[in-house]
C-alpha atoms as a PDB file:
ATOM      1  CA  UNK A   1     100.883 -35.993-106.115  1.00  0.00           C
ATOM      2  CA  UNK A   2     101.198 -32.861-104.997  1.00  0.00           C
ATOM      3  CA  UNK A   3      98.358 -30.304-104.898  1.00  0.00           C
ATOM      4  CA  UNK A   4      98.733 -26.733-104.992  1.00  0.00           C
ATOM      5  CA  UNK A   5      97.244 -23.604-103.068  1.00  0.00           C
ATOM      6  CA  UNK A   6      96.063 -20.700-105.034  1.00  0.00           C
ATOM      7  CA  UNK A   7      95.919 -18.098-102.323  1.00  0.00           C
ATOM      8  CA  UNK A   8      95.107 -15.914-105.093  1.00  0.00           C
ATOM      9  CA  UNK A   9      91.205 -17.768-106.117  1.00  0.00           C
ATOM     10  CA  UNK A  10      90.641 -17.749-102.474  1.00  0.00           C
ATOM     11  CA  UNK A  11      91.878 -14.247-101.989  1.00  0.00           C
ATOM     12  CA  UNK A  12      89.691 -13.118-104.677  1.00  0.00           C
ATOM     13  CA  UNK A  13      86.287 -15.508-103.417  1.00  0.00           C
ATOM     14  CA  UNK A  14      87.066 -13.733-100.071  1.00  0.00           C
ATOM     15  CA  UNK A  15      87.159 -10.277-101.066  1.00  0.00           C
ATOM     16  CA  UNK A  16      83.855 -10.591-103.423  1.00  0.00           C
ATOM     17  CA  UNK A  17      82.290 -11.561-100.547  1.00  0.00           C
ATOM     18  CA  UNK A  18      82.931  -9.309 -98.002  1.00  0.00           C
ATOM     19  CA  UNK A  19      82.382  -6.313-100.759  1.00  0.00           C
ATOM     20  CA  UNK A  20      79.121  -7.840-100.382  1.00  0.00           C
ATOM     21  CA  UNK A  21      78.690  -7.841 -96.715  1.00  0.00           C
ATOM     22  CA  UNK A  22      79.780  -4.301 -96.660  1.00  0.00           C
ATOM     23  CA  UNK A  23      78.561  -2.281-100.056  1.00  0.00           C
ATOM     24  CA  UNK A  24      74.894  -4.611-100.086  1.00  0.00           C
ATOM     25  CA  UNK A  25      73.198  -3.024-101.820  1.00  0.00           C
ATOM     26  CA  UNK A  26      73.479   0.553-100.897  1.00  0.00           C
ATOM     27  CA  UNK A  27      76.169   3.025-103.141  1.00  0.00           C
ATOM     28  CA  UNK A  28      76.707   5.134 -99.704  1.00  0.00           C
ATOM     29  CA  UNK A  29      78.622   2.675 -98.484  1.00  0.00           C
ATOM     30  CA  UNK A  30      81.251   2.910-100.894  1.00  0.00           C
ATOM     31  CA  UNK A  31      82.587   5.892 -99.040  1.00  0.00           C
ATOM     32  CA  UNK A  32      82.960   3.280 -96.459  1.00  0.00           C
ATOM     33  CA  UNK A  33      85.998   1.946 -97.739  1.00  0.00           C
ATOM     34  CA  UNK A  34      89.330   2.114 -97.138  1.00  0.00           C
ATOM     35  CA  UNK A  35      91.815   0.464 -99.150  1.00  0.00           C
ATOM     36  CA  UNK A  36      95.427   1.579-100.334  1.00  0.00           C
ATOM     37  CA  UNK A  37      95.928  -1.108-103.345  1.00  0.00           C
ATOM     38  CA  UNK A  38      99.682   0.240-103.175  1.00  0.00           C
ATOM     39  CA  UNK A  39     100.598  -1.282 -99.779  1.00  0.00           C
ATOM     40  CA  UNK A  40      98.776  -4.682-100.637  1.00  0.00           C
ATOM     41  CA  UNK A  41     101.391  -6.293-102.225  1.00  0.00           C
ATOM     42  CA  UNK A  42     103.555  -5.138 -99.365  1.00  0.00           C
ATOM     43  CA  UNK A  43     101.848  -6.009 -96.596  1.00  0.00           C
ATOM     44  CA  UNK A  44     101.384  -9.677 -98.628  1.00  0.00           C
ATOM     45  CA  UNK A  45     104.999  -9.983 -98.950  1.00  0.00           C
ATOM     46  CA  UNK A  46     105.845  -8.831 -95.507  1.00  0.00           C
ATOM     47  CA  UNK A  47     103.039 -11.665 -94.182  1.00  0.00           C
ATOM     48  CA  UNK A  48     104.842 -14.298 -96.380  1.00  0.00           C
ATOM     49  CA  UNK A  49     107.978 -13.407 -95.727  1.00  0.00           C
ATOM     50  CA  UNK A  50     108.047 -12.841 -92.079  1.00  0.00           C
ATOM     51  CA  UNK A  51     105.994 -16.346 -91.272  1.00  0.00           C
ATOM     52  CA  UNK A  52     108.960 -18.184 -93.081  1.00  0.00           C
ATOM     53  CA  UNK A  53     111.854 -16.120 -90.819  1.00  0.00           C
ATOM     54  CA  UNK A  54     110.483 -16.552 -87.947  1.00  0.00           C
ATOM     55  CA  UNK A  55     110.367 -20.432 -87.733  1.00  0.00           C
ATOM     56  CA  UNK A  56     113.969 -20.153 -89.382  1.00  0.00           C
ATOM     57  CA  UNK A  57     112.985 -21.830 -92.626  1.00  0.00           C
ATOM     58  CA  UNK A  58     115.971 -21.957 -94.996  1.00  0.00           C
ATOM     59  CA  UNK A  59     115.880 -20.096 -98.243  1.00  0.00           C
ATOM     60  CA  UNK A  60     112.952 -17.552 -97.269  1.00  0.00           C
ATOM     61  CA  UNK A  61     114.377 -15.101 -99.941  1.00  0.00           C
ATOM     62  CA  UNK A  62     114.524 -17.653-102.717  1.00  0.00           C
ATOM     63  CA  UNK A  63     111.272 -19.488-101.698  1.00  0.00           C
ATOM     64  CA  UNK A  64     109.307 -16.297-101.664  1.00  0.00           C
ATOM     65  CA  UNK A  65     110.509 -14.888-104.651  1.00  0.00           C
ATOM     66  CA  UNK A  66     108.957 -18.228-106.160  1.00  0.00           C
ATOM     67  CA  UNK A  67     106.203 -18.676-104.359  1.00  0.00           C
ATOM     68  CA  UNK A  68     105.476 -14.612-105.614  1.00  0.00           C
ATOM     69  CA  UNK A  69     106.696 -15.111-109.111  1.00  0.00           C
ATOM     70  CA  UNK A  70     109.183 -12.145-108.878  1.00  0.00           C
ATOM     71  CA  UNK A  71     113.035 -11.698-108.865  1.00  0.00           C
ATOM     72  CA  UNK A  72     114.662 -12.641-105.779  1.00  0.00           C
ATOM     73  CA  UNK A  73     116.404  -8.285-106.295  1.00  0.00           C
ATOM     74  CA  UNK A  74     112.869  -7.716-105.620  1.00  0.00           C
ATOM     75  CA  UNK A  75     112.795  -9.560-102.278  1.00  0.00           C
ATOM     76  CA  UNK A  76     115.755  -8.095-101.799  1.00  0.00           C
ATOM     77  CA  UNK A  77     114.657  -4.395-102.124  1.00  0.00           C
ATOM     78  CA  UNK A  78     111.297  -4.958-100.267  1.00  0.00           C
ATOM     79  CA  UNK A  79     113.415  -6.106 -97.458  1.00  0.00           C
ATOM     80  CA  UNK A  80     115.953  -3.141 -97.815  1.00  0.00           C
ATOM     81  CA  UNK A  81     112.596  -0.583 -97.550  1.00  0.00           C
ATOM     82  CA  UNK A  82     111.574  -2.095 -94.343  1.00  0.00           C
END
């Protein structure tokens, strides 16, 4: 049978932890951090996508519009911004 990955519960165990390691337990270091939530998902896709092209998988528009749960347009567009 087979099992499946969710990148997304280790994603999220990841980040907890390493708000940890760098808030602790001090609110100054909030202004610490750096993150543009906006460019996540594309920098995601563009990791996803761009593993599958380079070893010349078939299908890497299909497979990560599935493995992404969006529209393959999407896929397209992303790829069209790049």
């Amino acid at each position: 049978m087979k099992q499946n990955i969710d990148l997304n519960a280790e994603l999220r165990e990841w980040f907890g932890m390493r708000l940890s390691e760098v808030l602790g337990e001090n609110p100054e270091n909030r202004k610490t951090i750096v993150l543009d939530i906006r460019s996540v998902d594309a920098d995601i896709f563009r990791l996803l996508y761009d593993y599958q092209v380079q070893r010349q998988w078939p299908s890497a528009d299909a497979e990560t519009a599935d493995i992404l749960g969006v529209e393959r347009s999407t896929i397209w567009r992303w790829n069209k911004k790049k």
